[in-house]
Each structure stands twice: as C-alpha cells, then as structure tokens.
PDB file of N, CA and C in Angstrom:
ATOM      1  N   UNK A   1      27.957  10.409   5.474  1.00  0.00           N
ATOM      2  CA  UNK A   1      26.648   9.946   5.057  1.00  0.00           C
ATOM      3  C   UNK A   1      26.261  10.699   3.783  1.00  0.00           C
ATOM      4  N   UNK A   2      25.713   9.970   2.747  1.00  0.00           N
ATOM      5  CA  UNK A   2      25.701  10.582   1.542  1.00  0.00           C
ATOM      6  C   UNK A   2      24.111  10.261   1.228  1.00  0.00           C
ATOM      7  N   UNK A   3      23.524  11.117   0.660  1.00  0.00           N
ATOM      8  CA  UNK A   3      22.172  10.930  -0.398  1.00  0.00           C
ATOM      9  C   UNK A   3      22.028  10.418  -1.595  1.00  0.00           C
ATOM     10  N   UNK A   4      21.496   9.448  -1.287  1.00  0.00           N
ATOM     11  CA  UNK A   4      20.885   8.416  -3.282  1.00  0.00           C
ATOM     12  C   UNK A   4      19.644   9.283  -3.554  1.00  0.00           C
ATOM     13  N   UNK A   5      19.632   9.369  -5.226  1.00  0.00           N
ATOM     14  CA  UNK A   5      17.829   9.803  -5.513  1.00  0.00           C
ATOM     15  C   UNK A   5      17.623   8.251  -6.274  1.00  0.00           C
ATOM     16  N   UNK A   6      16.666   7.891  -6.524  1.00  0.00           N
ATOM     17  CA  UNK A   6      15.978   6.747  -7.388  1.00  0.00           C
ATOM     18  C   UNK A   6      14.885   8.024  -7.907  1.00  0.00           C
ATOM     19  N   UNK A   7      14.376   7.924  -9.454  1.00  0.00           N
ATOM     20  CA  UNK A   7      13.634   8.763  -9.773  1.00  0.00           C
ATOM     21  C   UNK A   7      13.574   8.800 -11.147  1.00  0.00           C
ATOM     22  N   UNK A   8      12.871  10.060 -11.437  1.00  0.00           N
ATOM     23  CA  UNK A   8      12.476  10.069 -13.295  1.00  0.00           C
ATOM     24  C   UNK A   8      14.072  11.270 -13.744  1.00  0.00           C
ATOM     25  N   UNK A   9      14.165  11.227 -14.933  1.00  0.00           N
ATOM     26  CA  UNK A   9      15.381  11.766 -15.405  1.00  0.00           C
ATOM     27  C   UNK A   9      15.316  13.581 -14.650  1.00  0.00           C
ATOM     28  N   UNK A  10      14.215  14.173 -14.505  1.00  0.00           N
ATOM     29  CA  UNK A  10      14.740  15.212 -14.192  1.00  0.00           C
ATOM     30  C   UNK A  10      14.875  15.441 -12.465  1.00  0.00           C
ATOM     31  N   UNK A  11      14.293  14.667 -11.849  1.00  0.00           N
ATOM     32  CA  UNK A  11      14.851  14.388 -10.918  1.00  0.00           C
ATOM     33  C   UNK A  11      16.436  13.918 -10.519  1.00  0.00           C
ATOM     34  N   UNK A  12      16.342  13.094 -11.015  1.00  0.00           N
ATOM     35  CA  UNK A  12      17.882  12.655 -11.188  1.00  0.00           C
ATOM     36  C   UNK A  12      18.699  13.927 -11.695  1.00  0.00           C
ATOM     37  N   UNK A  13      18.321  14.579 -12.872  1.00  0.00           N
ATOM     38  CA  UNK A  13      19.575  15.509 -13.160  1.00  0.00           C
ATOM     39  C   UNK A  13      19.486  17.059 -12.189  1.00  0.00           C
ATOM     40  N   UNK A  14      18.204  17.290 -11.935  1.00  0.00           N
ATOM     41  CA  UNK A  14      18.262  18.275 -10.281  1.00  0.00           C
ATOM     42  C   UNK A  14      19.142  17.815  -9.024  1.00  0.00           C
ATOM     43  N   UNK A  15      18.892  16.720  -8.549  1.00  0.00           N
ATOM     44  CA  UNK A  15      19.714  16.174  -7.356  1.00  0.00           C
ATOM     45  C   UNK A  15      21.176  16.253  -7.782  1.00  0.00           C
ATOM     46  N   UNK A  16      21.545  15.529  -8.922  1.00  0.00           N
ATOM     47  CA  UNK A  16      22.829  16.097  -9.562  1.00  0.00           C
ATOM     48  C   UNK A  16      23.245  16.732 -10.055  1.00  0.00           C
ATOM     49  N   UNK A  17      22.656  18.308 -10.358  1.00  0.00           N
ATOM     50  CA  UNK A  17      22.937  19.546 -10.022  1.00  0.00           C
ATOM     51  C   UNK A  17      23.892  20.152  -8.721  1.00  0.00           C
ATOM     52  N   UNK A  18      23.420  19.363  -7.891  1.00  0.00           N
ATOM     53  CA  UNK A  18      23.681  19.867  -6.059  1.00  0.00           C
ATOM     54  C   UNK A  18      25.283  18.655  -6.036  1.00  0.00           C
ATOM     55  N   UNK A  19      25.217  17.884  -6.429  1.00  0.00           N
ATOM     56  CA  UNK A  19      26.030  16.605  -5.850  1.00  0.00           C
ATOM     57  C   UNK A  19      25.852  15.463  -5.517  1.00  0.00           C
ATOM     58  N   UNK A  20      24.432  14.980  -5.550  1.00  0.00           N
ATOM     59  CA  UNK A  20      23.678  13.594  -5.379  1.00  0.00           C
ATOM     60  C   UNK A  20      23.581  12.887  -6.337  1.00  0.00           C
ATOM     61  N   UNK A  21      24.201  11.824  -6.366  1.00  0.00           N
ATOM     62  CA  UNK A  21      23.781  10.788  -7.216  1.00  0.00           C
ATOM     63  C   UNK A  21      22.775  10.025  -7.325  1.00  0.00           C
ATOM     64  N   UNK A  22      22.110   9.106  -8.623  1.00  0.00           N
ATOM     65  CA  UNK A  22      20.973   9.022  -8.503  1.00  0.00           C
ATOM     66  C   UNK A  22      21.208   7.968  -9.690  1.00  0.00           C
ATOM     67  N   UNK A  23      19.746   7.069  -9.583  1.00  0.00           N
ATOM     68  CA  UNK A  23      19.771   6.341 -11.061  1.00  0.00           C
ATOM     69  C   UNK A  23      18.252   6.528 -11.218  1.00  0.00           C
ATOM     70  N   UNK A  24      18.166   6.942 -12.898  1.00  0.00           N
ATOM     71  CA  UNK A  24      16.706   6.967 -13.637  1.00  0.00           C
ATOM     72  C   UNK A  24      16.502   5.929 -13.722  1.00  0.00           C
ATOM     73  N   UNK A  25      14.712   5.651 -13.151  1.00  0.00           N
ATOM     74  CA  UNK A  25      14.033   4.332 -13.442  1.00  0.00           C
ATOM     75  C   UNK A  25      12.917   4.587 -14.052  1.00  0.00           C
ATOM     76  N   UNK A  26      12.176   3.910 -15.034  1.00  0.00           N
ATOM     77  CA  UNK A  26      11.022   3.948 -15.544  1.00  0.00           C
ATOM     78  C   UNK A  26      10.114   2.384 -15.423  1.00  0.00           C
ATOM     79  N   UNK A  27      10.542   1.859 -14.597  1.00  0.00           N
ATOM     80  CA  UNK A  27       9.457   0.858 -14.470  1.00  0.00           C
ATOM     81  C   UNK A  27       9.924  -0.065 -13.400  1.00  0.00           C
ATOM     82  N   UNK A  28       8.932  -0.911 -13.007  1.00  0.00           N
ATOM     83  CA  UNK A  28       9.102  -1.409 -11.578  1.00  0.00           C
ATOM     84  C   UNK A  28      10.226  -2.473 -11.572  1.00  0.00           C
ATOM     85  N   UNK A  29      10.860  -3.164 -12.054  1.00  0.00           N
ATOM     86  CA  UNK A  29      12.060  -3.862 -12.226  1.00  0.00           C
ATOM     87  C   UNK A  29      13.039  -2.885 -11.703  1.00  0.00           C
ATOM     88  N   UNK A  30      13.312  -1.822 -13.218  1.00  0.00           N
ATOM     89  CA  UNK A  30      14.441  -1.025 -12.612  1.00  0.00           C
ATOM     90  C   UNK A  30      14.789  -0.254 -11.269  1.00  0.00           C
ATOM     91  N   UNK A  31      13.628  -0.190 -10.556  1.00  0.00           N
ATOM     92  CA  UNK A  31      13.365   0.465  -9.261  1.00  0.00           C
ATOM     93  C   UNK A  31      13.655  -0.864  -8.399  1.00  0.00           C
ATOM     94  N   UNK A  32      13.576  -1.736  -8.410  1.00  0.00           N
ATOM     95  CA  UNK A  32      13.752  -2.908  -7.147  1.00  0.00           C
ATOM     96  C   UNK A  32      15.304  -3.130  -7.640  1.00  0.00           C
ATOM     97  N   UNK A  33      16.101  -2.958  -8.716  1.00  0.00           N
ATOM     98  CA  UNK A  33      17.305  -3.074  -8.930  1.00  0.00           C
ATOM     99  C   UNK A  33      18.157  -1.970  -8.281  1.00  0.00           C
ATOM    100  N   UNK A  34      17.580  -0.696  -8.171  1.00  0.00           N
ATOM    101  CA  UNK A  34      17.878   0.680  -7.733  1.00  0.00           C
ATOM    102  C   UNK A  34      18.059   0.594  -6.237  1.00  0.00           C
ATOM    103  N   UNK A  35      16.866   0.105  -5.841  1.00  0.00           N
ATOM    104  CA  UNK A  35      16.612   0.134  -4.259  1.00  0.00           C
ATOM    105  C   UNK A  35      17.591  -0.951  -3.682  1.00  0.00           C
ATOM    106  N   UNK A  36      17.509  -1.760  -4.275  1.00  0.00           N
ATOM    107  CA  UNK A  36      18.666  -2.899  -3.710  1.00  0.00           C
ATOM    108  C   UNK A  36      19.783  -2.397  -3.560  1.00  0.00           C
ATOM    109  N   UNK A  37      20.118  -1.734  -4.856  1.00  0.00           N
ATOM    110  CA  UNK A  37      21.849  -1.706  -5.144  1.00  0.00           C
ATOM    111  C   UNK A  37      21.452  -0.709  -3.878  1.00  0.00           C
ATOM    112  N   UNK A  38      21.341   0.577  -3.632  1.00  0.00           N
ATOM    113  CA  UNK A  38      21.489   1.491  -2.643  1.00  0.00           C
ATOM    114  C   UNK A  38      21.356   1.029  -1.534  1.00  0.00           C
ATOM    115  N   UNK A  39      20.410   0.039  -1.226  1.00  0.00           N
ATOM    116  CA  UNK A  39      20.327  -0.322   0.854  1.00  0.00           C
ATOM    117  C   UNK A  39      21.796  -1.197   0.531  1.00  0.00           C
ATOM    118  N   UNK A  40      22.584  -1.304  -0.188  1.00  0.00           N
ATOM    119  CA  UNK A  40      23.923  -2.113   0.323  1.00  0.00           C
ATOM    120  C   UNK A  40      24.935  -1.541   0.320  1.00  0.00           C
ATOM    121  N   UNK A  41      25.054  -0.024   0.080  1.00  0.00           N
ATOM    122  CA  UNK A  41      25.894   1.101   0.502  1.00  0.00           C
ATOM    123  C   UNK A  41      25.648   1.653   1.520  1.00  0.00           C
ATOM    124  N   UNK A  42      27.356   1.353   2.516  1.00  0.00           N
ATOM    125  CA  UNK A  42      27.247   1.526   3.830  1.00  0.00           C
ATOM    126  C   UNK A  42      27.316   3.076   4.020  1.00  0.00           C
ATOM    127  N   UNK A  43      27.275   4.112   2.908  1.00  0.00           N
ATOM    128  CA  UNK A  43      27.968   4.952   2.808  1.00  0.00           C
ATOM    129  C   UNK A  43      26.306   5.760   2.340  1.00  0.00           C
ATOM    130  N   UNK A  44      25.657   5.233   2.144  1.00  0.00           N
ATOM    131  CA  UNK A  44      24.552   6.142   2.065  1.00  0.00           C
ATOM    132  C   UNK A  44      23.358   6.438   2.940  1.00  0.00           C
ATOM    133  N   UNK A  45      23.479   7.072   3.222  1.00  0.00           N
ATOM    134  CA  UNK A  45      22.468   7.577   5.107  1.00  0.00           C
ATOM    135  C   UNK A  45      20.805   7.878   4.463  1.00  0.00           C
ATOM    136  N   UNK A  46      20.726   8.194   2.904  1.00  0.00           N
ATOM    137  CA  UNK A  46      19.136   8.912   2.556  1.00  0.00           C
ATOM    138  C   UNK A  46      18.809   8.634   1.625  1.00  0.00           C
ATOM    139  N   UNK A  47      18.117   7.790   1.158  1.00  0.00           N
ATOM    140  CA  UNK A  47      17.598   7.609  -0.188  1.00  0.00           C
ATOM    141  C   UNK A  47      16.710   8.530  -0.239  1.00  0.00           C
ATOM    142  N   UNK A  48      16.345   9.392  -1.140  1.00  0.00           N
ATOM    143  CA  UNK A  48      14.860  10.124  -1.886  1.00  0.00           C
ATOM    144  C   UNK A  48      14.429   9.485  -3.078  1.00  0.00           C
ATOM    145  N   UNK A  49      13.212   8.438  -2.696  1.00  0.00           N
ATOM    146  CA  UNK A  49      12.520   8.045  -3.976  1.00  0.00           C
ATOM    147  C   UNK A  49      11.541   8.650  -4.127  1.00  0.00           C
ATOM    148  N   UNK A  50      11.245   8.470  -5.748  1.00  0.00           N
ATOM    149  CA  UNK A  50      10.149   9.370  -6.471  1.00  0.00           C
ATOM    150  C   UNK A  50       8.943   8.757  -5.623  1.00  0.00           C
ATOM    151  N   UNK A  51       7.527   9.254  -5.485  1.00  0.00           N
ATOM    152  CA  UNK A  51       6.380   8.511  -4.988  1.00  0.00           C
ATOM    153  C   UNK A  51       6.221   7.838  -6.376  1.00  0.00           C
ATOM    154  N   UNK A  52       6.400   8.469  -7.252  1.00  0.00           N
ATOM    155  CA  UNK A  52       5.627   7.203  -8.474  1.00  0.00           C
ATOM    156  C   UNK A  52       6.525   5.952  -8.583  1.00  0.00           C
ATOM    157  N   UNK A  53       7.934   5.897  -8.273  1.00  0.00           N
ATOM    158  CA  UNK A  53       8.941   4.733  -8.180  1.00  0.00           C
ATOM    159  C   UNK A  53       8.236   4.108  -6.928  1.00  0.00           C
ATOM    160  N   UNK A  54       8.016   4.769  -5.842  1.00  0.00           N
ATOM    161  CA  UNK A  54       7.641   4.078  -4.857  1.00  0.00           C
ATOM    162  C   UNK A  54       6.437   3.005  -5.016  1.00  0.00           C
ATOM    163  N   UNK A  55       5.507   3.654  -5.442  1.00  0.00           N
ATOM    164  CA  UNK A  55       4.226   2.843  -5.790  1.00  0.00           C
ATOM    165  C   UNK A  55       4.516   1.615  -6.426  1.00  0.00           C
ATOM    166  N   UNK A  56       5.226   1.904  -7.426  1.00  0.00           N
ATOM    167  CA  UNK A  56       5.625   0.933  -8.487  1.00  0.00           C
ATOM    168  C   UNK A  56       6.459  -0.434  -8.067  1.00  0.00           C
ATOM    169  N   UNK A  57       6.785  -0.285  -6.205  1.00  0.00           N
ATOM    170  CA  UNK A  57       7.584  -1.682  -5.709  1.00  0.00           C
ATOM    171  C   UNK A  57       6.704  -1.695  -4.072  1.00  0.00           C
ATOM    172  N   UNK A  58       5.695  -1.117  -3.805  1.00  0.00           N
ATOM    173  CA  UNK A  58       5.393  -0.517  -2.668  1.00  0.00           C
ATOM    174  C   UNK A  58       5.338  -1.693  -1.619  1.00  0.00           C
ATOM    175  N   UNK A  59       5.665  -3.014  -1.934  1.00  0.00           N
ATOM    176  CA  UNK A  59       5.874  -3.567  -1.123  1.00  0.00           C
ATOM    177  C   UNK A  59       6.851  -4.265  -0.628  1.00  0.00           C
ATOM    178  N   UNK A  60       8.094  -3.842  -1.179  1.00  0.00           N
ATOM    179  CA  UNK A  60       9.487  -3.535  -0.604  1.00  0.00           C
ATOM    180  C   UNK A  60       9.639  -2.828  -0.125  1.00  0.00           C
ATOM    181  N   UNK A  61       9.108  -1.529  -0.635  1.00  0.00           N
ATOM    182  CA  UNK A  61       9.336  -0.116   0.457  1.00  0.00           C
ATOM    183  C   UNK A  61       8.909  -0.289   1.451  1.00  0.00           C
ATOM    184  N   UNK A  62       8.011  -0.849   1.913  1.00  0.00           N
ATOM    185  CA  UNK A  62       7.329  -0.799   3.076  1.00  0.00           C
ATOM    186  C   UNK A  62       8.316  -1.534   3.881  1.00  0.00           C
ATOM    187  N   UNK A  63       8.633  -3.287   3.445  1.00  0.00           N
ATOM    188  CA  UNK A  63       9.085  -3.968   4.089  1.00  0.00           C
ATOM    189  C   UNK A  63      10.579  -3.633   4.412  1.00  0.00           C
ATOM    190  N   UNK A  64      11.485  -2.099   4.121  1.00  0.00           N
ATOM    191  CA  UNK A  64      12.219  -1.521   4.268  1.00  0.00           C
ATOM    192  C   UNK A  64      12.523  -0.696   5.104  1.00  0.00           C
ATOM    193  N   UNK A  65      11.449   0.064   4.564  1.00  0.00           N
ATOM    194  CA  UNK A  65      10.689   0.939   5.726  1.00  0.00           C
ATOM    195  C   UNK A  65      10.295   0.790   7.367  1.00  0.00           C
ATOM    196  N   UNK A  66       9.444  -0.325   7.223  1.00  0.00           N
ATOM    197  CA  UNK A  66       9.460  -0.733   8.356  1.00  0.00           C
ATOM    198  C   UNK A  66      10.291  -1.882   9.503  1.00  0.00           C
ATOM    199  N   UNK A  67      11.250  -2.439   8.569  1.00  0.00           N
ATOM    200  CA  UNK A  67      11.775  -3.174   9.353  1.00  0.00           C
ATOM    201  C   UNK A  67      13.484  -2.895   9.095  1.00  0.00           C
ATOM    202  N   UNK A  68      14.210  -1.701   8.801  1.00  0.00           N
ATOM    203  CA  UNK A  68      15.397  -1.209   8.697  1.00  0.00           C
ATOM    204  C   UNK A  68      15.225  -0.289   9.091  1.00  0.00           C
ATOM    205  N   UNK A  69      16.147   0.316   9.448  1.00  0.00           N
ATOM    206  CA  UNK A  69      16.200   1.337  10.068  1.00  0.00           C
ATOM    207  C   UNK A  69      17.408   2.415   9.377  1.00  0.00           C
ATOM    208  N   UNK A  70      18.096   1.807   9.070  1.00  0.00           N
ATOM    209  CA  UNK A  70      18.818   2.471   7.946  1.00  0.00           C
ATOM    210  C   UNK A  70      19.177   2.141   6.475  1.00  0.00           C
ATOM    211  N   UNK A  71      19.466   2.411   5.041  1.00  0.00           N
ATOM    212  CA  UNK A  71      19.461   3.995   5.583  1.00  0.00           C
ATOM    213  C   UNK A  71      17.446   4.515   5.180  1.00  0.00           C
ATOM    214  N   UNK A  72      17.429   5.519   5.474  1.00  0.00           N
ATOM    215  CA  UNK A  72      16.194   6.381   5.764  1.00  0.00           C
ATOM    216  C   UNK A  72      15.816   6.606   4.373  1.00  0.00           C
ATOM    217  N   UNK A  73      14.340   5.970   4.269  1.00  0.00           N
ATOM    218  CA  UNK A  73      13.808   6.200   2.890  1.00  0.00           C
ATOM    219  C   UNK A  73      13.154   7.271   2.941  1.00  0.00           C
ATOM    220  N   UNK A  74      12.998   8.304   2.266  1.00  0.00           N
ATOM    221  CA  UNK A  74      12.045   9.342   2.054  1.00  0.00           C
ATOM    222  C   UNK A  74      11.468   9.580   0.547  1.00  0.00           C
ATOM    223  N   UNK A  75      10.033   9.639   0.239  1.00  0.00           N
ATOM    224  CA  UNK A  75       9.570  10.054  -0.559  1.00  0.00           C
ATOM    225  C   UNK A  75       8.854  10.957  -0.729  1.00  0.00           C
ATOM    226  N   UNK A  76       9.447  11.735  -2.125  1.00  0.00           N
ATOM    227  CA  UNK A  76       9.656  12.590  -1.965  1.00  0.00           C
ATOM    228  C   UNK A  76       8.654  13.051  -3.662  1.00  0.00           C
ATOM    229  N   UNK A  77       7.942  14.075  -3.646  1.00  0.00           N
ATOM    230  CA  UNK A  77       6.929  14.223  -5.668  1.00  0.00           C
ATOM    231  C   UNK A  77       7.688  14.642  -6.299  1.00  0.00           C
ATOM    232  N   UNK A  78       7.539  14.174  -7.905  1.00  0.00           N
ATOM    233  CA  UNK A  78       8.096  14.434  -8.726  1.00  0.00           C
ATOM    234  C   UNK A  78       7.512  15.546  -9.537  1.00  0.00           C
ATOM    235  N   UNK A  79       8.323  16.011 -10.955  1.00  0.00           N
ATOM    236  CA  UNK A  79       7.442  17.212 -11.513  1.00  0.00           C
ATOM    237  C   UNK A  79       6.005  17.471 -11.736  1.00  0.00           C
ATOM    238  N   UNK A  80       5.891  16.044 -11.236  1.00  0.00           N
ATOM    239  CA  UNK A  80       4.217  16.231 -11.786  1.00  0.00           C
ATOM    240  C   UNK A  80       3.318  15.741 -10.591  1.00  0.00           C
ATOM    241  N   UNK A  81       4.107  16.322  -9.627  1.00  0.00           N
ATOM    242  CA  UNK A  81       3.573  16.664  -8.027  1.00  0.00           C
ATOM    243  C   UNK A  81       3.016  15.125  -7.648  1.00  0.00           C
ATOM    244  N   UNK A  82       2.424  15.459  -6.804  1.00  0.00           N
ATOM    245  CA  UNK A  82       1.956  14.203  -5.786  1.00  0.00           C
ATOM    246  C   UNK A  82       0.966  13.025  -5.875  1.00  0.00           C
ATOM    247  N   UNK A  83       1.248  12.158  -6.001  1.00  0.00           N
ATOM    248  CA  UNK A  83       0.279  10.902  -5.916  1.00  0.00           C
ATOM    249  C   UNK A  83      -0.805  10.985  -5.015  1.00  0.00           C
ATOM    250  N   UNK A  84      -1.887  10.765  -5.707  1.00  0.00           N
ATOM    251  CA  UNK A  84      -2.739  10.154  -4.649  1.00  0.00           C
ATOM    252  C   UNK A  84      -3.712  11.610  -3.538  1.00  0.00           C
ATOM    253  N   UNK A  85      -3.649  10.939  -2.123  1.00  0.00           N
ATOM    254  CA  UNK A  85      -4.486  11.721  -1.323  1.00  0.00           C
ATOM    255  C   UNK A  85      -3.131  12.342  -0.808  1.00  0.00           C
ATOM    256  N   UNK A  86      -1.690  12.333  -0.866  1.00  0.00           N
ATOM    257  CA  UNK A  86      -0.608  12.577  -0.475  1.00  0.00           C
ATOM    258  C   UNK A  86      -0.542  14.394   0.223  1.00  0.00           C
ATOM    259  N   UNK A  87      -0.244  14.880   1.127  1.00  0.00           N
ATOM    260  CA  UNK A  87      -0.172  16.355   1.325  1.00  0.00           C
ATOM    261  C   UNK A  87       0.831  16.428   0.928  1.00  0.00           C
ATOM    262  N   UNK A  88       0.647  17.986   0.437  1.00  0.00           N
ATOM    263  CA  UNK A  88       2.023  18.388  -0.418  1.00  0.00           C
ATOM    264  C   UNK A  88       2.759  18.922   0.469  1.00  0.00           C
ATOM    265  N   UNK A  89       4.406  19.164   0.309  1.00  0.00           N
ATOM    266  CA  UNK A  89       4.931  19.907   0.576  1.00  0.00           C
ATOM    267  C   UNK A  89       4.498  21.316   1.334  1.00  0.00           C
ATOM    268  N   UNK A  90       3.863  22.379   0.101  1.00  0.00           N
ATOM    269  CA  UNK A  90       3.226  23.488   0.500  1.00  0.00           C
ATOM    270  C   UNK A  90       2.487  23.751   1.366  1.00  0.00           C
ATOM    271  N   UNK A  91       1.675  22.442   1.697  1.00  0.00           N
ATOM    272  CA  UNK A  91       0.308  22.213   3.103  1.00  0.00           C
ATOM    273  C   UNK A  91       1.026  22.322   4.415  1.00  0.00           C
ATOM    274  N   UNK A  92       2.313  21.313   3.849  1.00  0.00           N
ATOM    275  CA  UNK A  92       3.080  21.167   5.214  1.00  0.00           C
ATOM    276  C   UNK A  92       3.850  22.350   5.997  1.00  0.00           C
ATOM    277  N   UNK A  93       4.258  22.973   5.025  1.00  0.00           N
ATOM    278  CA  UNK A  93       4.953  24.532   5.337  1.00  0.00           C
ATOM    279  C   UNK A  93       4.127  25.039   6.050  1.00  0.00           C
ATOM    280  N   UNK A  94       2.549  25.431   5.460  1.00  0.00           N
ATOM    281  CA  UNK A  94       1.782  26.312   5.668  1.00  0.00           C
ATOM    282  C   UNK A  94       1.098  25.760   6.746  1.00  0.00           C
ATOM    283  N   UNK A  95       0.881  24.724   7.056  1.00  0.00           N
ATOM    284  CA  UNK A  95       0.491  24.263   8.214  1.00  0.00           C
ATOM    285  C   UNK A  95       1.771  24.602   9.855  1.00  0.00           C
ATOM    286  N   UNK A  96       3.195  24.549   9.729  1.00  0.00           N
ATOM    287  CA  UNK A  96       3.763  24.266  10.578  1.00  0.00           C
ATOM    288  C   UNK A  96       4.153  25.797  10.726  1.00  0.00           C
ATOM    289  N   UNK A  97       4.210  26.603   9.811  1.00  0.00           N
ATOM    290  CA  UNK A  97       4.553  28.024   9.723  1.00  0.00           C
ATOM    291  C   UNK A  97       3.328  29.011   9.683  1.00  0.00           C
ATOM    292  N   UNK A  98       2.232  28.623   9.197  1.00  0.00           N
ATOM    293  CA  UNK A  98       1.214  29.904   9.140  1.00  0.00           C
ATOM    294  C   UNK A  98       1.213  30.529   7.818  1.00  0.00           C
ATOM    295  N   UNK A  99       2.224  30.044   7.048  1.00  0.00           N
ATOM    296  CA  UNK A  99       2.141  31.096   6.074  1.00  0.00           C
ATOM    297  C   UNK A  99       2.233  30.531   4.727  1.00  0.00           C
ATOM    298  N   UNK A 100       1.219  30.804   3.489  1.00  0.00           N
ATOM    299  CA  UNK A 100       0.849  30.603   2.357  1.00  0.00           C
ATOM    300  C   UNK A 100       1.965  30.647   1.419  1.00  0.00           C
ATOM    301  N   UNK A 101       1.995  29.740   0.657  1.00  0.00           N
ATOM    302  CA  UNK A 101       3.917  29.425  -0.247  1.00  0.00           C
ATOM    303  C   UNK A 101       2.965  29.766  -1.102  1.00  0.00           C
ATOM    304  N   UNK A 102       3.290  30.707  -2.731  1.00  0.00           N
ATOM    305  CA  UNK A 102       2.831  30.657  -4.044  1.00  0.00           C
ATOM    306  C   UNK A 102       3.978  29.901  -4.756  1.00  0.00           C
TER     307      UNK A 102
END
C-alpha cells in the first residue's frame, strides 16, 4: 500500500523528500484529473490532499469519501495552514496528549 499527495509544489516536493509521490495542482480541473488518476491505482492505500485542493472539487471528495471506502482520503494543511473553522493539527495533539506543541 503506497501514499499519493495531490497538493501545492511544496507539498509535493516534502512528501517527495520521504518517498511519496505526488502531482502539483493549482486549480480545480487539475485536482479532479489528480483525484481520478489516483482512486484507479490499486496500489495506493492513502491519498493526502491539500484542504485548499480539496475545497476546490469538494464535491467529489465528499462523494468519495463517503461512498468508497478505499483508498482513504485524508486532508491534510498546507504551508499556509488551515482553511476555514478547521482544528489544527496542534489542537489535536494538545487536546489528546495534554501538552502544548510551539
């Protein structure tokens, strides 16, 4: 089982830092081309899309989301942190652990 990113370029070149492949999108076309090509690899268990890619098709994601089961979408903020009313990361730590991330 392997990890896709869909995302902005430095996303993409962090994940492929580690070994994840990924394709840069900047607008909502290229993201429904992204998301497609990846749900038809039997070989990929995790997509991580950007929340701002997400927004930008949010009603594929959903209809993905909720009615597949594989592979597992997760979204995930980009450098310029979180959309919306979204909890961050850091809330979530500090909520499940007790303890304050700087």
């Amino acid at each position: 089982m392997k990890f896709f990113v869909i995302g902005d370029e430095d996303m993409v070149l962090g994940f492929g830092l580690v070994g994840v492949e990924g394709v840069v999108v900047r607008e909502a076309q290229e993201t429904h081309r992204a998301l497609d090509a990846a749900m038809t690899h039997s070989d990929i268990g995790i997509i991580l899309l950007s929340e701002r890619a997400a927004n930008w098709i949010r009603p594929e994601v959903r209809k993905y989301f909720f009615h597949q089961a594989y592979p597992l979408i997760v979204e995930i903020p980009d450098r310029l942190g979180t959309v919306g009313e979204r909890i961050s990361i850091k809330d979530v730590v500090q909520a499940a652990v007790g303890v304050r991330i700087e």
